[in-house]
C-alpha atoms as a PDB file:
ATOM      1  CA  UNK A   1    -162.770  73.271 -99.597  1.00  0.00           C
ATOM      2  CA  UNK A   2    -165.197  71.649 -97.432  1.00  0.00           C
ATOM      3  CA  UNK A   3    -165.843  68.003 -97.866  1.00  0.00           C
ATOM      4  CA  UNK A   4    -169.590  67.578 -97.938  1.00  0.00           C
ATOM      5  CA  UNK A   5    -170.136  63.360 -97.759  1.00  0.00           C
ATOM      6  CA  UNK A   6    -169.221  62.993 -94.351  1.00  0.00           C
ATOM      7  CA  UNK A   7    -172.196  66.185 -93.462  1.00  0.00           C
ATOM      8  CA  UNK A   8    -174.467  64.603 -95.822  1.00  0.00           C
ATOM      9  CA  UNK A   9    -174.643  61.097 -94.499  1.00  0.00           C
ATOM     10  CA  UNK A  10    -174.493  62.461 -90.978  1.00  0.00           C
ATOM     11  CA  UNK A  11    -177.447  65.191 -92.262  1.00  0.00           C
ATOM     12  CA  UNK A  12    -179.572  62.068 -93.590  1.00  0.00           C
ATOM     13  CA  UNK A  13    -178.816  59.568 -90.657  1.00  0.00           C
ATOM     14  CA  UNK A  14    -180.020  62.266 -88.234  1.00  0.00           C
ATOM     15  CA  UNK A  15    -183.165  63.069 -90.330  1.00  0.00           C
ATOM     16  CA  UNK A  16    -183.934  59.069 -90.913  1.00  0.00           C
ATOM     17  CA  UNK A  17    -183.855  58.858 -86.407  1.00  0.00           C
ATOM     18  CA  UNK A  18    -185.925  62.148 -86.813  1.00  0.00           C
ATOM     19  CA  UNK A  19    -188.579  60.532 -88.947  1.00  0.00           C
ATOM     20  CA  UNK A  20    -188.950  57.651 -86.420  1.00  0.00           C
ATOM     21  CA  UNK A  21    -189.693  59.665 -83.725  1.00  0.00           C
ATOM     22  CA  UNK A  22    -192.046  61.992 -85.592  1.00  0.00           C
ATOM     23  CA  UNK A  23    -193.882  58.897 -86.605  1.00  0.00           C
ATOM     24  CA  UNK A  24    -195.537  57.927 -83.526  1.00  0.00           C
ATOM     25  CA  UNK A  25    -195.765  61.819 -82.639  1.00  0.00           C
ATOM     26  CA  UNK A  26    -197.592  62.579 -85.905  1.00  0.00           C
ATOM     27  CA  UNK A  27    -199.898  59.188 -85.414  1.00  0.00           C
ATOM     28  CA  UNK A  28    -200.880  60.453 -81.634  1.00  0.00           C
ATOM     29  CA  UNK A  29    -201.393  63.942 -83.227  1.00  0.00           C
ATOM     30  CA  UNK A  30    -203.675  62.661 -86.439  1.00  0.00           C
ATOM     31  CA  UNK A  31    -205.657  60.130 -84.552  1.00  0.00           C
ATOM     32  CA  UNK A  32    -206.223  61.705 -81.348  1.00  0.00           C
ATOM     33  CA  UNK A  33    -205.566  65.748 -82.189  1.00  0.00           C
ATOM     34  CA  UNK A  34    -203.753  65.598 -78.885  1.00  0.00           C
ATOM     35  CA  UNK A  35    -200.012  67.269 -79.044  1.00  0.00           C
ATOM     36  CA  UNK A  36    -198.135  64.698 -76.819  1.00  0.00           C
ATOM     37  CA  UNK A  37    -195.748  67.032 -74.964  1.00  0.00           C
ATOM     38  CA  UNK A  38    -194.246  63.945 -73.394  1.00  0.00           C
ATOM     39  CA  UNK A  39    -193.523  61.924 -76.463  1.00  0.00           C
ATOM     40  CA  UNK A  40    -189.715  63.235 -75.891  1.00  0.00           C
ATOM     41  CA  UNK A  41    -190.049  61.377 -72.240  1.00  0.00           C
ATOM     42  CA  UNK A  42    -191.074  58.429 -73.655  1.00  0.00           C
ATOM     43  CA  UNK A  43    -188.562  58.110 -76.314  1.00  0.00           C
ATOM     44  CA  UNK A  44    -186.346  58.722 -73.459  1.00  0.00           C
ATOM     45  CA  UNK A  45    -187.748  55.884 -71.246  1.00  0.00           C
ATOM     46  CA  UNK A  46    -187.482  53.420 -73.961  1.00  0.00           C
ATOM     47  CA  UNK A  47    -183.622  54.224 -74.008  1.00  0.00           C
ATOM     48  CA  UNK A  48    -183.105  53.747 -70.410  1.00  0.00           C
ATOM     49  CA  UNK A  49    -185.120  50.674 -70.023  1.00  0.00           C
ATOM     50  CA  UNK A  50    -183.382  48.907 -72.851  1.00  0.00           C
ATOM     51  CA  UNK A  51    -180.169  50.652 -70.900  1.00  0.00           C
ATOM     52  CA  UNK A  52    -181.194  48.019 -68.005  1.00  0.00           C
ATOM     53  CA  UNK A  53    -181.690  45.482 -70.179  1.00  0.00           C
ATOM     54  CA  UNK A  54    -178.327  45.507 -71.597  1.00  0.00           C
ATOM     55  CA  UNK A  55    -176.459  46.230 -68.673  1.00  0.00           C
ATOM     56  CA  UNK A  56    -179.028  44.303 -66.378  1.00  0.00           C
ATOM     57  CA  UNK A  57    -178.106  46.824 -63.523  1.00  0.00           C
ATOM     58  CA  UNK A  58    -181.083  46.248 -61.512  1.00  0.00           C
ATOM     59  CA  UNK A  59    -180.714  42.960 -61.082  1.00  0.00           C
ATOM     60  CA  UNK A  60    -176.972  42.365 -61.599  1.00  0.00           C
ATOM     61  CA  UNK A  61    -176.051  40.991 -58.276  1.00  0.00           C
ATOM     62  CA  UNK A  62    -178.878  38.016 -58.168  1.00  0.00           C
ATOM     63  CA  UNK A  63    -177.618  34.403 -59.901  1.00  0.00           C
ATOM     64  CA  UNK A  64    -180.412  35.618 -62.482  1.00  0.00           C
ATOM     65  CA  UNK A  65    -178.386  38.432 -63.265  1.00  0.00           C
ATOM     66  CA  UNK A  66    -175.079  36.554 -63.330  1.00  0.00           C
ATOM     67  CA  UNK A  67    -176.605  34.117 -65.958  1.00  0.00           C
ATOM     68  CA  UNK A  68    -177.504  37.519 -67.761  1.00  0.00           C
ATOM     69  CA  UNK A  69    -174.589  39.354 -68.000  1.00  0.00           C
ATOM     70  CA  UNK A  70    -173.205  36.058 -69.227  1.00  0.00           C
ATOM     71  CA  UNK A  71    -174.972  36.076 -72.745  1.00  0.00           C
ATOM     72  CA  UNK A  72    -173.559  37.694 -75.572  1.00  0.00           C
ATOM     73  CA  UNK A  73    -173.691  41.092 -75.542  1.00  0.00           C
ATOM     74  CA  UNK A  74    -175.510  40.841 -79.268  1.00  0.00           C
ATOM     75  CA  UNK A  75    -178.233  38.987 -77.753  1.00  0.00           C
ATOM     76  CA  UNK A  76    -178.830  41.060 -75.301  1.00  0.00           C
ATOM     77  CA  UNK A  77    -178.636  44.297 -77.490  1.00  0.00           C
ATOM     78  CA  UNK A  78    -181.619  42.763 -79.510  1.00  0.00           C
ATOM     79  CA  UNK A  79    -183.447  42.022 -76.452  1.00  0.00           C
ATOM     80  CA  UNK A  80    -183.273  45.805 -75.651  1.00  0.00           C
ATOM     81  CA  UNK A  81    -184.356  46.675 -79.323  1.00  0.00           C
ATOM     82  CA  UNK A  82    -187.611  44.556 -78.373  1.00  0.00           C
ATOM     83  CA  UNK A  83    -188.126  45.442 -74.136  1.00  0.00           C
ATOM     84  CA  UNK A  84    -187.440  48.817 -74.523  1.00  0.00           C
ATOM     85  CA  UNK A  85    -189.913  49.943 -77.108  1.00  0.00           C
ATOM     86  CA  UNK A  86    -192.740  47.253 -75.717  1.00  0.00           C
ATOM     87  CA  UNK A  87    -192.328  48.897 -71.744  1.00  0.00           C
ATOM     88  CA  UNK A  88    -192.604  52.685 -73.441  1.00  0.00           C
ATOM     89  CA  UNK A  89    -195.452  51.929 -75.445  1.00  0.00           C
ATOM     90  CA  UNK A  90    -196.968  49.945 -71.963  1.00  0.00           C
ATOM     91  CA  UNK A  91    -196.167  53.093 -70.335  1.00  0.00           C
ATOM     92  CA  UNK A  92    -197.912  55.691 -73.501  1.00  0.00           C
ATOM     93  CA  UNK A  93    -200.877  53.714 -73.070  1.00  0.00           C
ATOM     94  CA  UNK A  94    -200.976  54.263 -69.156  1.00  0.00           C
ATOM     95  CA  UNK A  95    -200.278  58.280 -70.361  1.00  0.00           C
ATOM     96  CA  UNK A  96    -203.192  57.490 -72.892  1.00  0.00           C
ATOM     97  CA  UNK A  97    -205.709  56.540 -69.592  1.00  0.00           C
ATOM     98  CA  UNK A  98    -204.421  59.887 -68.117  1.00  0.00           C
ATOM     99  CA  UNK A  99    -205.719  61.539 -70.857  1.00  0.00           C
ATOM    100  CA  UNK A 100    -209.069  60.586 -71.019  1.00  0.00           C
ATOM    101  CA  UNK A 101    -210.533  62.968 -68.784  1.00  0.00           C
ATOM    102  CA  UNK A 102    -209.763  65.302 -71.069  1.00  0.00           C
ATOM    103  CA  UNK A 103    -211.331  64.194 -74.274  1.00  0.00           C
ATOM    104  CA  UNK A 104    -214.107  66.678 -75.528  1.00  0.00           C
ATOM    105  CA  UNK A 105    -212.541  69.781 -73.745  1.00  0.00           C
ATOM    106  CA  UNK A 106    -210.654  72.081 -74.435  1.00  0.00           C
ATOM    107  CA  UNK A 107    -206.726  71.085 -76.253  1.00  0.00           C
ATOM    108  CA  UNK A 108    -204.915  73.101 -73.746  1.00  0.00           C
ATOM    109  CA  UNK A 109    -206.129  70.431 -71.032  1.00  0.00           C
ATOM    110  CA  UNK A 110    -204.655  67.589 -72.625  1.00  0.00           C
ATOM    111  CA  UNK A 111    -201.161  69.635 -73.622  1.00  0.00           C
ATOM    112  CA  UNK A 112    -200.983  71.162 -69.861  1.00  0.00           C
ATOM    113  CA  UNK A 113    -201.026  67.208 -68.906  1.00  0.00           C
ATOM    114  CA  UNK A 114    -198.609  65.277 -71.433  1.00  0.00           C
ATOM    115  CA  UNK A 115    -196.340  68.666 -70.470  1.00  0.00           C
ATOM    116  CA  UNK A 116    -197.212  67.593 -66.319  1.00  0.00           C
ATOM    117  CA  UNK A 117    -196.328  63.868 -67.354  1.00  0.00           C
ATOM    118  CA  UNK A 118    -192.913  65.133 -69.059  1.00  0.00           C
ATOM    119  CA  UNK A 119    -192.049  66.792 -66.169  1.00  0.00           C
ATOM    120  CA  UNK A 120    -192.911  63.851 -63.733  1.00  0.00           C
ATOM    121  CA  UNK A 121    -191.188  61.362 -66.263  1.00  0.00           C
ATOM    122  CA  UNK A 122    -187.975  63.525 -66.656  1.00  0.00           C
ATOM    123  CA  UNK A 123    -187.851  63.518 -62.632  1.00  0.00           C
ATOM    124  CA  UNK A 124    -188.276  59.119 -62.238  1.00  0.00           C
ATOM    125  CA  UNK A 125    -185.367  58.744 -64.915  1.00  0.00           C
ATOM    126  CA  UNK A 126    -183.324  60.940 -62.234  1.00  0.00           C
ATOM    127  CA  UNK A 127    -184.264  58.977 -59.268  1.00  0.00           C
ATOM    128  CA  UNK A 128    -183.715  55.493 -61.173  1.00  0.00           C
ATOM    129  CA  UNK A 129    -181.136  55.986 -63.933  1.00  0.00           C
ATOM    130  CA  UNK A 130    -179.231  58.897 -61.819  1.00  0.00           C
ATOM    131  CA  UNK A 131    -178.282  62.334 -62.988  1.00  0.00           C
ATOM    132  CA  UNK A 132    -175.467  61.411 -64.932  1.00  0.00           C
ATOM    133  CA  UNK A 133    -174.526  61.185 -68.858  1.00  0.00           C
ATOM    134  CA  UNK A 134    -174.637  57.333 -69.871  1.00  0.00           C
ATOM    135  CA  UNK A 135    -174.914  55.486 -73.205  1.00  0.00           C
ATOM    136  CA  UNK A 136    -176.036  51.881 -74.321  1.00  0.00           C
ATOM    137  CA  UNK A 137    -173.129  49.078 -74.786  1.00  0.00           C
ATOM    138  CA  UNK A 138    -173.066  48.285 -78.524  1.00  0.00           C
ATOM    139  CA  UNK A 139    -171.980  44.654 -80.320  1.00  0.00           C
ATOM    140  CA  UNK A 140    -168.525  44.902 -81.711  1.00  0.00           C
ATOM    141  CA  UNK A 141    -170.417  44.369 -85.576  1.00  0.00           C
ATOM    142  CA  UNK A 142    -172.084  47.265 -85.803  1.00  0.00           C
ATOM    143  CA  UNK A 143    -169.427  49.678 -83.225  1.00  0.00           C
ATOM    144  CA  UNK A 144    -166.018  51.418 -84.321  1.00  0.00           C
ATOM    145  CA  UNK A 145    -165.149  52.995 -88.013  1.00  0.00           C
ATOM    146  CA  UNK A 146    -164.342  52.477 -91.436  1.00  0.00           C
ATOM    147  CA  UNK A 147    -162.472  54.314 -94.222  1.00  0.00           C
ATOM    148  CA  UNK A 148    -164.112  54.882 -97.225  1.00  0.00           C
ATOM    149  CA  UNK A 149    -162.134  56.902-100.063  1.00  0.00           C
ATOM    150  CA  UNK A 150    -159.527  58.342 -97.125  1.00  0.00           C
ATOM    151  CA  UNK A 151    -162.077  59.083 -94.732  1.00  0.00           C
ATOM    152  CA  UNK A 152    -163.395  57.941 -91.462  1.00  0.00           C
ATOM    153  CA  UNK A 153    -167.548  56.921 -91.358  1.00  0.00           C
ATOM    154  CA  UNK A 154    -169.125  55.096 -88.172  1.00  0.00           C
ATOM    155  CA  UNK A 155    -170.169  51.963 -88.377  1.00  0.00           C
ATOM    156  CA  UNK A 156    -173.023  52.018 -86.027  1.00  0.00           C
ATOM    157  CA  UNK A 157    -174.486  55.561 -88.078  1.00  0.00           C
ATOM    158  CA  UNK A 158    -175.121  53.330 -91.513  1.00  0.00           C
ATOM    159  CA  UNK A 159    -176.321  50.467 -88.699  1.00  0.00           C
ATOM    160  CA  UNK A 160    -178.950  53.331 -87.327  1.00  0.00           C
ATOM    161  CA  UNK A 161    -179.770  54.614 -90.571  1.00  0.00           C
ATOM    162  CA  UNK A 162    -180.654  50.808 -92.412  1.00  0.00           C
ATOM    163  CA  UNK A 163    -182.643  50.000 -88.939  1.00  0.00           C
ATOM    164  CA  UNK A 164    -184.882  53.096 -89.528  1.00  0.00           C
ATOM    165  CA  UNK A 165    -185.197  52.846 -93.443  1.00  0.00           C
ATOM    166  CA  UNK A 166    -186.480  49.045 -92.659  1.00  0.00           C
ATOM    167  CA  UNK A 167    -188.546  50.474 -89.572  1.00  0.00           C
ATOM    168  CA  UNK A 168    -190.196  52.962 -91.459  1.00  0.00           C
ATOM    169  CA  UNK A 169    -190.920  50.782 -93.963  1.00  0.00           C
ATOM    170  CA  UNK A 170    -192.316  48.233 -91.285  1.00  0.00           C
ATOM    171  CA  UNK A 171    -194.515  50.832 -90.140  1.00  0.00           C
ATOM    172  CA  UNK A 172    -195.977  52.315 -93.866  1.00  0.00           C
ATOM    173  CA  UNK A 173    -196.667  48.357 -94.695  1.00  0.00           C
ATOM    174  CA  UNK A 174    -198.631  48.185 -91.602  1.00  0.00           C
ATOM    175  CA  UNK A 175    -200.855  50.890 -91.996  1.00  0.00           C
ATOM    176  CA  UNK A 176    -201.168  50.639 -95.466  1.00  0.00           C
ATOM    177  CA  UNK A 177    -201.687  46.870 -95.495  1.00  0.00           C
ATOM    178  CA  UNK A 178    -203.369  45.291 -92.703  1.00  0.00           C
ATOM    179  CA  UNK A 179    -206.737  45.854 -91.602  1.00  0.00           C
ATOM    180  CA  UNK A 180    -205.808  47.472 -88.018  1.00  0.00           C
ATOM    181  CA  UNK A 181    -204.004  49.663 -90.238  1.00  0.00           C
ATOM    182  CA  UNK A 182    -207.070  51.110 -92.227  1.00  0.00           C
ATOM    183  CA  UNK A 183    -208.893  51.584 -88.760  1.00  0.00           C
ATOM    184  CA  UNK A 184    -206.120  53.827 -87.657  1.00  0.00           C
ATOM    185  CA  UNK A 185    -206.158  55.660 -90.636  1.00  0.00           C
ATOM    186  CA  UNK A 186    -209.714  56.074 -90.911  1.00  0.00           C
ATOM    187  CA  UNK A 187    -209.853  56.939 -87.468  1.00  0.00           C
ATOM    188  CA  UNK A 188    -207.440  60.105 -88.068  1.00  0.00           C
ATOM    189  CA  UNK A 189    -209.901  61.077 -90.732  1.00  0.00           C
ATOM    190  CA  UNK A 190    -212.835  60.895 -88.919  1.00  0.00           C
ATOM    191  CA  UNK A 191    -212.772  58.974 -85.258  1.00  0.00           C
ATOM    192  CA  UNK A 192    -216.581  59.385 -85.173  1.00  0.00           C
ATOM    193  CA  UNK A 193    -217.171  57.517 -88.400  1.00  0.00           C
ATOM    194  CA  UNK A 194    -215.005  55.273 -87.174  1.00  0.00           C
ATOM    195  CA  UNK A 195    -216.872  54.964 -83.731  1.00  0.00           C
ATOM    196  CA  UNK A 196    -220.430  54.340 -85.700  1.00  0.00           C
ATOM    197  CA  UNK A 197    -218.852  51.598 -87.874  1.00  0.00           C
ATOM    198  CA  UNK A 198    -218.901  49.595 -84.365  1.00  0.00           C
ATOM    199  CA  UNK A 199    -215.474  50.104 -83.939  1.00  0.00           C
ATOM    200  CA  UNK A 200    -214.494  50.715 -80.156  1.00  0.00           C
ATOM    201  CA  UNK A 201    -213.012  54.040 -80.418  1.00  0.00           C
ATOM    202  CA  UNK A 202    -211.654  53.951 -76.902  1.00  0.00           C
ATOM    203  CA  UNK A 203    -209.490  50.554 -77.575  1.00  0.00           C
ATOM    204  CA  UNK A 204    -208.330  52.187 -80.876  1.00  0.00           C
ATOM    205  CA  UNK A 205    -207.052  55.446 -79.068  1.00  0.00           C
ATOM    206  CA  UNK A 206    -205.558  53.102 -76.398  1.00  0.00           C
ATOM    207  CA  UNK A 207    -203.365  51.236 -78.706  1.00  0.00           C
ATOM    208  CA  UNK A 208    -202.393  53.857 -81.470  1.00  0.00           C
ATOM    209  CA  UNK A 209    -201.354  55.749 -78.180  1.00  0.00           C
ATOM    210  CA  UNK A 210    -198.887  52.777 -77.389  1.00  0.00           C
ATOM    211  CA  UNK A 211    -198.296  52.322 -80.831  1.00  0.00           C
ATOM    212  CA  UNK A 212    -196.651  55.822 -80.985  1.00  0.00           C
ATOM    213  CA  UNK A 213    -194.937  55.351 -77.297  1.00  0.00           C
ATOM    214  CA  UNK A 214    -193.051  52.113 -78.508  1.00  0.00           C
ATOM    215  CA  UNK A 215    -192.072  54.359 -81.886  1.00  0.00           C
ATOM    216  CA  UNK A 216    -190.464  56.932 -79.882  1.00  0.00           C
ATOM    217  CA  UNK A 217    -189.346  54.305 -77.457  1.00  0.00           C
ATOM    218  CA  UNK A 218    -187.617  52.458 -80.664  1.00  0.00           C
ATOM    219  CA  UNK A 219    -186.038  55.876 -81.696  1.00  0.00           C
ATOM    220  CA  UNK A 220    -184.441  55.997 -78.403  1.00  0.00           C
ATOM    221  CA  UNK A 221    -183.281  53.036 -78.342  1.00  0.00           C
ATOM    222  CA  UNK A 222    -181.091  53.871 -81.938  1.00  0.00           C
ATOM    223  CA  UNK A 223    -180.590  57.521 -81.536  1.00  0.00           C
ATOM    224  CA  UNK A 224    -178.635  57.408 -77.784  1.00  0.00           C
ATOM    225  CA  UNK A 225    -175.717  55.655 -79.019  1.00  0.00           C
ATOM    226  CA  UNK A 226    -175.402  59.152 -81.679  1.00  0.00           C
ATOM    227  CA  UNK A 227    -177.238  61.613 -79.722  1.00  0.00           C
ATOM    228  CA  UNK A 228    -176.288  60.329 -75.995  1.00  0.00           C
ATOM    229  CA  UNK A 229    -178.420  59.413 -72.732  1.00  0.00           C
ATOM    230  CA  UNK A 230    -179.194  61.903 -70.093  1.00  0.00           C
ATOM    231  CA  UNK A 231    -182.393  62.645 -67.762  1.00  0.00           C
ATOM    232  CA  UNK A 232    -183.426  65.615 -70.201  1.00  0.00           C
ATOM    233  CA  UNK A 233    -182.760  63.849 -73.491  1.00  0.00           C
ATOM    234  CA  UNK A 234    -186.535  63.967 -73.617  1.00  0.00           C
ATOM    235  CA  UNK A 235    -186.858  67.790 -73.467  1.00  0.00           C
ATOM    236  CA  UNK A 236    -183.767  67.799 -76.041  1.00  0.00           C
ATOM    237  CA  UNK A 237    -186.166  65.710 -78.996  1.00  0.00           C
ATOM    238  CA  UNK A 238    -189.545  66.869 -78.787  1.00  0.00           C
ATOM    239  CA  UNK A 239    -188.935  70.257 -80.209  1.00  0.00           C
ATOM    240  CA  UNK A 240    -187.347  69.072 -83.255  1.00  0.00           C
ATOM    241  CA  UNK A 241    -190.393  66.057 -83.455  1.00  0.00           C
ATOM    242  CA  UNK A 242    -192.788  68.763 -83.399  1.00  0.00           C
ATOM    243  CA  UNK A 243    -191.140  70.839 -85.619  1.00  0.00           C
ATOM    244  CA  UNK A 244    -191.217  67.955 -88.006  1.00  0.00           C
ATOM    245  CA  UNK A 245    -194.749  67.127 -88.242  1.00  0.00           C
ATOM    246  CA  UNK A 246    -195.624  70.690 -88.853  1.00  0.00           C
ATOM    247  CA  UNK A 247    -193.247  71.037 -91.446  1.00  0.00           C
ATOM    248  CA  UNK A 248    -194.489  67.779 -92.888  1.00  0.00           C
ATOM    249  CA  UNK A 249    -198.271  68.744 -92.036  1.00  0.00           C
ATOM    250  CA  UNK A 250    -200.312  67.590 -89.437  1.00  0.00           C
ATOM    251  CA  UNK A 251    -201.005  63.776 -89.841  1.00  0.00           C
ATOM    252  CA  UNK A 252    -199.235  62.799 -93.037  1.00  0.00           C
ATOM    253  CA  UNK A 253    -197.118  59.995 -92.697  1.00  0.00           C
ATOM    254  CA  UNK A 254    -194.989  61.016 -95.753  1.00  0.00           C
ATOM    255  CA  UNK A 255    -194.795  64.306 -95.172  1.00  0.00           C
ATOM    256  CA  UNK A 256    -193.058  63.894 -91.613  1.00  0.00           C
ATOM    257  CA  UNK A 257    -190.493  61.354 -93.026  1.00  0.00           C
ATOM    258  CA  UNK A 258    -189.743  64.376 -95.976  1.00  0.00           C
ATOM    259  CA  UNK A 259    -189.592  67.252 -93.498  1.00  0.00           C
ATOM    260  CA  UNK A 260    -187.651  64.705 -91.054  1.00  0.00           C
ATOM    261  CA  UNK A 261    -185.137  64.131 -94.085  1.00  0.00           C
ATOM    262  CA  UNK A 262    -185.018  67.942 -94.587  1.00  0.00           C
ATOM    263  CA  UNK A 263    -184.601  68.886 -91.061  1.00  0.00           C
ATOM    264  CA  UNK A 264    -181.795  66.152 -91.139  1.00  0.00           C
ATOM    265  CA  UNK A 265    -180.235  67.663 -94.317  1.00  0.00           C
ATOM    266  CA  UNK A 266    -180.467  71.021 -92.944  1.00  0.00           C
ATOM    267  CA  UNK A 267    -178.779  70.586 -89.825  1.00  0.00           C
ATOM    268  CA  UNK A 268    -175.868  68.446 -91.524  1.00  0.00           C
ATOM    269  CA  UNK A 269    -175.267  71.182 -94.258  1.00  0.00           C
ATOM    270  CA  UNK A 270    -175.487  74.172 -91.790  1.00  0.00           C
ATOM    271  CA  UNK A 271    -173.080  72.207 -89.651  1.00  0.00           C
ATOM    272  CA  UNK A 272    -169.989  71.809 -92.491  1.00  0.00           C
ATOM    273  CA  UNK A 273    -170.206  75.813 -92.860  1.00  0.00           C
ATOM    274  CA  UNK A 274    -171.260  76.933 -89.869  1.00  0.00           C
ATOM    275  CA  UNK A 275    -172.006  74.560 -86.623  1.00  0.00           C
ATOM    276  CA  UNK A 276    -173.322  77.575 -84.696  1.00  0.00           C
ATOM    277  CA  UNK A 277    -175.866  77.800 -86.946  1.00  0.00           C
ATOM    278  CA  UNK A 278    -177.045  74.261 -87.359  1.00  0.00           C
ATOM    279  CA  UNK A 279    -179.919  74.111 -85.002  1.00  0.00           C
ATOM    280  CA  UNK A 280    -181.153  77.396 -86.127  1.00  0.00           C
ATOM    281  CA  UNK A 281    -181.212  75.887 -89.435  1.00  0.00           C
ATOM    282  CA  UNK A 282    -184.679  73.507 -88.891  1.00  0.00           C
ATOM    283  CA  UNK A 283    -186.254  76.875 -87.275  1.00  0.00           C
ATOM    284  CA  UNK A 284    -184.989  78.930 -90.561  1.00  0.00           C
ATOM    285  CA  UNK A 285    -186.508  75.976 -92.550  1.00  0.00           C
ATOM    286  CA  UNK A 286    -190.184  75.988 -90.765  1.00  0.00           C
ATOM    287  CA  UNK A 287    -190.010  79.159 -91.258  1.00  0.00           C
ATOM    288  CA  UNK A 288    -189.454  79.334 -94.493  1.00  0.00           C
ATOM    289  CA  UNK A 289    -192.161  76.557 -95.551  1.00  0.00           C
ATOM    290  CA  UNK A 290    -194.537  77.636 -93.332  1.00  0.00           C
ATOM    291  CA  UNK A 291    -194.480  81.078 -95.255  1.00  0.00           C
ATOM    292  CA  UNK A 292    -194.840  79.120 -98.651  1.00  0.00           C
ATOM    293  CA  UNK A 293    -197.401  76.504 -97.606  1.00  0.00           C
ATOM    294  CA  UNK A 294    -199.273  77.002 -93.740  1.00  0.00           C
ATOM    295  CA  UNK A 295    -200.725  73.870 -94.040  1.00  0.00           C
ATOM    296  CA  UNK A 296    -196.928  71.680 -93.900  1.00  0.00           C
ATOM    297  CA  UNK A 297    -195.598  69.965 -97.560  1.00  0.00           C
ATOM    298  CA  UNK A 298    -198.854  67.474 -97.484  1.00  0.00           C
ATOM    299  CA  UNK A 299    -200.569  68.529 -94.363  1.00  0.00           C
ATOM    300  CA  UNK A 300    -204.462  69.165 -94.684  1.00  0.00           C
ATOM    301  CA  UNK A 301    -207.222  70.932 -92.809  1.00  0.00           C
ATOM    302  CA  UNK A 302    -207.218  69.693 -89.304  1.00  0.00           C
ATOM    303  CA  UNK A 303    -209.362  70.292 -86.037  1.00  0.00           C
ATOM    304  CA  UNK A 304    -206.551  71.427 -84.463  1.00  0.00           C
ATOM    305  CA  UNK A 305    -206.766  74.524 -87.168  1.00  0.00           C
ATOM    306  CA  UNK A 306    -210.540  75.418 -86.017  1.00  0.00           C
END
């Protein structure tokens, strides 16, 4: 008989990184109704930037990067948990500038563009980073295994899964409780009430763009050391992110951390009985709510719908 723990923490640890990335994709999507086909790219970026900043590879053979390599690796893996993020979301709010053009037309305009950006993304990680398979150095505490009850668990999954519990929670205290927070939201609601309250509507799509950017960057940054690094990482995570937050419904913050939890489940259950079958399980599952409820489990009419 099949053990199911082992599936089941994996199942929830991958849905947990799932719901951080669908975050900032579901945030882009409510506030701006633009589907960010290059939120995978930047999720990827903030991986391979904080992949620099641990390894310090671009600047390795200066007496800077001497002095570098010679802090603690701990330090330095923190460091990357705080670069990498901040230089994605620098770079979603450059993608966000891109975009403007586009405002008031059309949606295919703005998807044809985050899907150009992807593409031209994907390509710089190649010429930078190189072609190759590579992975982030982690501290010794939270790297290796444990037994637990005669079986083997990784450390640095429970590490991932607390980080995005308390990151989620970060995130669902700030818009919930702060001030910028009830802009944002009222903005996904309706951007031009928002816009004749005096609010610049402009800066607000600006930074909830980054906001989103350093998200996926984040999510990068704790999901390569489980999922790995590569050039098309990117390509690899966006399906299942948008999958999420139309499961979840378009703009709910709760219902893309449930579908993200489901999707997680899903794919760790599938995978005990039958790994072939494990991706096919979150398109079985879309499928299957999407037949109940078109709308997502708390989604609600959007413009993207008209």
């Amino acid at each position: 008989m099949i053990d199911l723990l082992p599936h089941l923490i994996n199942g929830l640890t991958l849905g947990l990184l799932f719901a951080l990335i669908a975050l900032g994709f579901t945030l882009i999507v409510g506030v701006m109704e633009v589907i960010n086909l290059a939120h995978g790219s930047l999720f990827a970026l903030g991986a391979y930037f904080a992949l620099t900043v641990i390894a310090g590879s671009w600047f390795s053979s200066t007496p800077f990067g001497a002095w570098w390599l010679s802090l603690p690796l701990g330090l330095r893996y923190v460091l990357a948990l705080a670069i990498g993020p901040a230089l994605a979301g620098l770079a979603g709010m450059l993608l966000e500038l891109c975009l403007r053009p586009t405002y008031g037309k059309p949606p295919l305009y703005g998807l044809l563009l985050t899907f150009g950006a992807a593409l031209v993304v994907e390509e710089l990680i190649r010429l930078v980073w190189g072609t190759g398979e590579q992975n982030l150095a982690l501290p010794q505490a939270i790297n290796g295994a444990f037994l637990l009850n005669g079986m083997i668990f990784s450390t640095y999954r429970f590490f991932a899964s607390g980080f995005s519990i308390v990151a989620i929670a970060a995130v669902w205290l700030f818009l919930e409780r702060t001030s910028a927070g009830a802009v944002i939201k009222a903005g996904a609601h309706d951007s031009e009430m928002v816009r004749a309250l005096g609010y610049d509507l402009a800066r607000l799509r600006l930074l909830v763009f980054g906001f989103g950017a350093a998200l996926a960057g984040l999510a990068g940054v704790v999901m390569v050391p489980i999922w790995g690094l590569r050039p098309h990482v990117g390509v690899d995570i966006v399906i299942p992110a948008f999958l999420i937050i139309v499961i979840g419904g378009v703009g709910s913050f709760w219902g893309a951390v449930i579908a993200a939890l489901l999707v997680g489940l899903a794919i760790g259950i599938t995978g005990a009985y039958a790994a072939a079958w494990s991706t096919m399980s979150m398109y079985l599952l879309l499928i299957a709510i999407l037949g109940f409820r078109s709308r997502g489990l708390l989604g609600r009419k959007s413009a993207l719908e008209n």
